[in-house]
C-alpha atoms as a PDB file:
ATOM      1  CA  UNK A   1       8.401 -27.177-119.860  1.00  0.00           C
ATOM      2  CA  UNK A   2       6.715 -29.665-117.731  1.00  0.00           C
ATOM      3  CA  UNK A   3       8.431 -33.178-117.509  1.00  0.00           C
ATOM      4  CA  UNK A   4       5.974 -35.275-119.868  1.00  0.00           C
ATOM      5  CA  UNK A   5       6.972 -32.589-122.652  1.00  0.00           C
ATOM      6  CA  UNK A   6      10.581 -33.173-121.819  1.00  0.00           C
ATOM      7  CA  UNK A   7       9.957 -36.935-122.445  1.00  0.00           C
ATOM      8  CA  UNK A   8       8.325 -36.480-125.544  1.00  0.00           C
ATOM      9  CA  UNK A   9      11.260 -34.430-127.110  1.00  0.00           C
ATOM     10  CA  UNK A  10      13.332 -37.010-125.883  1.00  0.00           C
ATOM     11  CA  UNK A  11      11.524 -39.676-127.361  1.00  0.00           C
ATOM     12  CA  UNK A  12      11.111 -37.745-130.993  1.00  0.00           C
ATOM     13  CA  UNK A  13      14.442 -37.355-130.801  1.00  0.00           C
ATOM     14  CA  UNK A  14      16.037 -40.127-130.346  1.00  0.00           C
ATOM     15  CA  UNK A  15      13.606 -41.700-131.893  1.00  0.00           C
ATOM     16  CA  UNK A  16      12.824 -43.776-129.345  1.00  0.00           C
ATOM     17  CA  UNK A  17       9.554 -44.865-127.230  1.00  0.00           C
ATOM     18  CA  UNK A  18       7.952 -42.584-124.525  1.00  0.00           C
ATOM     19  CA  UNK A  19       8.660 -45.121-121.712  1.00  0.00           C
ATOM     20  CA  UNK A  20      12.375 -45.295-123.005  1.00  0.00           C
ATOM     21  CA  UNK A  21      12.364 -42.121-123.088  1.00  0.00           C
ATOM     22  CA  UNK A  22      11.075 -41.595-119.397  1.00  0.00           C
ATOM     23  CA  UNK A  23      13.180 -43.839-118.131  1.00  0.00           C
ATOM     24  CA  UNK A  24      16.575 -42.418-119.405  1.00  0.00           C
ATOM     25  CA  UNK A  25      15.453 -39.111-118.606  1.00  0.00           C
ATOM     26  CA  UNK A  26      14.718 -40.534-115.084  1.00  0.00           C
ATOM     27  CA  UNK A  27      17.991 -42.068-114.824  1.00  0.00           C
ATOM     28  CA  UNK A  28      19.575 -38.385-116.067  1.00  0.00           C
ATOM     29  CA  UNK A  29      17.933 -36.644-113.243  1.00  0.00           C
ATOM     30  CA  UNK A  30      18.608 -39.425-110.724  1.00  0.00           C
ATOM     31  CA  UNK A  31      22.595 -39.439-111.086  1.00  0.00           C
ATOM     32  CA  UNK A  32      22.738 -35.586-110.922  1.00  0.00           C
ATOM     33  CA  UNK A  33      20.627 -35.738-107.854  1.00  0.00           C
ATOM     34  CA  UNK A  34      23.094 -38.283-106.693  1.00  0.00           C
ATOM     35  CA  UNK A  35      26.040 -36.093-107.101  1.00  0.00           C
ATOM     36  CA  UNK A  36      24.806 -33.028-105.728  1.00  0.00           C
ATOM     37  CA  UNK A  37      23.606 -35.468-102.344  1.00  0.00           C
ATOM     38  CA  UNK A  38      27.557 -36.316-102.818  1.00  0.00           C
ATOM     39  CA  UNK A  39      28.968 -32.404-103.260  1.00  0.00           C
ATOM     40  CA  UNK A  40      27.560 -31.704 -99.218  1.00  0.00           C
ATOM     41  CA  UNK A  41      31.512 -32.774 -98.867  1.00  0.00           C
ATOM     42  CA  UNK A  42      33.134 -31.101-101.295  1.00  0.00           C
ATOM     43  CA  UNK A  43      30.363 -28.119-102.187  1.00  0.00           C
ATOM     44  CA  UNK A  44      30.703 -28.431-106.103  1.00  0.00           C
ATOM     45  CA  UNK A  45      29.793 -30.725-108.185  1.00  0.00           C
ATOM     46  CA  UNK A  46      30.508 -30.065-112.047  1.00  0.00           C
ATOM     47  CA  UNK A  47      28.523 -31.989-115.652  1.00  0.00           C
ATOM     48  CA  UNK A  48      31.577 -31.181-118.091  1.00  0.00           C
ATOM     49  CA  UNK A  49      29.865 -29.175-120.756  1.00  0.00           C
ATOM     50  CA  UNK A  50      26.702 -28.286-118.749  1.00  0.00           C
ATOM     51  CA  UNK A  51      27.175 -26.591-115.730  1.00  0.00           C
ATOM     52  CA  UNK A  52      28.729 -26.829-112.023  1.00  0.00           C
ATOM     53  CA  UNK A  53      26.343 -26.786-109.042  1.00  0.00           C
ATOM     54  CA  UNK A  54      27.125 -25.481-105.935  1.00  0.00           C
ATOM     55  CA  UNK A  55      26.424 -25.361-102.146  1.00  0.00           C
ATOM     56  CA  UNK A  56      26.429 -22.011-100.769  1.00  0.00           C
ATOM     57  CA  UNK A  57      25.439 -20.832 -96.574  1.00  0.00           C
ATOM     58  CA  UNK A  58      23.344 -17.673 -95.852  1.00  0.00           C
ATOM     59  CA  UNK A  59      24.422 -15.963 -93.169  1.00  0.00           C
ATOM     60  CA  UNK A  60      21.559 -15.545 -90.471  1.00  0.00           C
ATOM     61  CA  UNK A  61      20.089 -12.143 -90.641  1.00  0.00           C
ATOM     62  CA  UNK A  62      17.377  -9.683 -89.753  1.00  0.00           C
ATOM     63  CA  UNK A  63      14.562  -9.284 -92.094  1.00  0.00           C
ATOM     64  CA  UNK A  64      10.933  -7.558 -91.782  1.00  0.00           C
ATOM     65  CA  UNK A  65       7.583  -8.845 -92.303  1.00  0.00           C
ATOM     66  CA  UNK A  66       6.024  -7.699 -95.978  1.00  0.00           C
ATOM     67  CA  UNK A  67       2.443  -6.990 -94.250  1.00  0.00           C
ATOM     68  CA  UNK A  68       3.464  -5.292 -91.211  1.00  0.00           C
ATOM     69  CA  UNK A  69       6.720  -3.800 -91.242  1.00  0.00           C
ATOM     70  CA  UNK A  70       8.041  -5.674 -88.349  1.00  0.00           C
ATOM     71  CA  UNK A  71      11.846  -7.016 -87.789  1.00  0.00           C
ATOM     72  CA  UNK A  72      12.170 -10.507 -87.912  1.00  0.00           C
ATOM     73  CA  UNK A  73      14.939 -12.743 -87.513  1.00  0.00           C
ATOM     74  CA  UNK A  74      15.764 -15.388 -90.976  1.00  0.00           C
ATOM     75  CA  UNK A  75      17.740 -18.005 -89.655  1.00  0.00           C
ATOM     76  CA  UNK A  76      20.838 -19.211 -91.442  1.00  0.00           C
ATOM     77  CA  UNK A  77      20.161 -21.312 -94.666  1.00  0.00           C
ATOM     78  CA  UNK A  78      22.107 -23.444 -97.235  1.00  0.00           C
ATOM     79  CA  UNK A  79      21.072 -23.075-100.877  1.00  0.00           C
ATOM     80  CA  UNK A  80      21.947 -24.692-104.156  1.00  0.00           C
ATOM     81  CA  UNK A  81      23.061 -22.563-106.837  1.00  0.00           C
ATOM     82  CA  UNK A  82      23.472 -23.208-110.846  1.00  0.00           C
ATOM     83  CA  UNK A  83      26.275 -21.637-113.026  1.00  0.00           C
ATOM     84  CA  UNK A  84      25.716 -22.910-116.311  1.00  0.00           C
ATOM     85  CA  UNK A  85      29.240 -23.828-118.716  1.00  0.00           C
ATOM     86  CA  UNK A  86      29.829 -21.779-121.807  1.00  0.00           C
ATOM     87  CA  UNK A  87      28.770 -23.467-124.007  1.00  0.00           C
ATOM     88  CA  UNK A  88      24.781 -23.234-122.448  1.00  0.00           C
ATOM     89  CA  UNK A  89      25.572 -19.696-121.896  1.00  0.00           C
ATOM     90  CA  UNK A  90      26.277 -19.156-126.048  1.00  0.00           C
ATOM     91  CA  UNK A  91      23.182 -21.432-126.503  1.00  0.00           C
ATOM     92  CA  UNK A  92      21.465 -18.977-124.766  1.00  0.00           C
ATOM     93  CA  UNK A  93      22.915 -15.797-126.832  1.00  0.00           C
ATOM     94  CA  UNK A  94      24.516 -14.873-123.333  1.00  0.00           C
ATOM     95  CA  UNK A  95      28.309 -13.725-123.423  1.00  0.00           C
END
């Protein structure tokens, strides 16, 4: 779903303008940006009934090149993983 549609919902919703709409929406994404810019110290950062985003390292290690078969060396990495709360996972028929 593309962000305009996500506004619109909003907006039907709660019934509500577009631009009212945008801007919470907006203001949604910009405090959990916020927080996960915050979890670098503490590597977690957890929306009560939604979900708990982490900070995880990968390890450098040796990889090979799709096209040619060749070794290659993948440098060590941080990522940001999702583990969504229970009640999104029995919104989404997952036990």
């Amino acid at each position: 779903m593309s962000k305009s549609a996500f506004v619109e919902r909003i907006a039907k919703k709660g019934d509500m303008s577009k631009a009212e709409a945008k801007r919470v929406v907006e203001l949604v994404i910009g405090e959990m940006e916020a927080g996960i810019k915050a979890a670098k110290n503490t590597g977690k950062y957890t929306i009560g009934t939604f979900g708990t985003f982490t900070i995880s390292k990968r390890p450098a290690r040796l990889g090979r090149n799709p096209r040619t078969g060749e070794e290659i060396k993948i440098k060590a990495s941080k990522t940001l993983r999702f583990k969504p709360s229970m009640v999104l996972k029995k919104a989404a028929g997952i036990k």
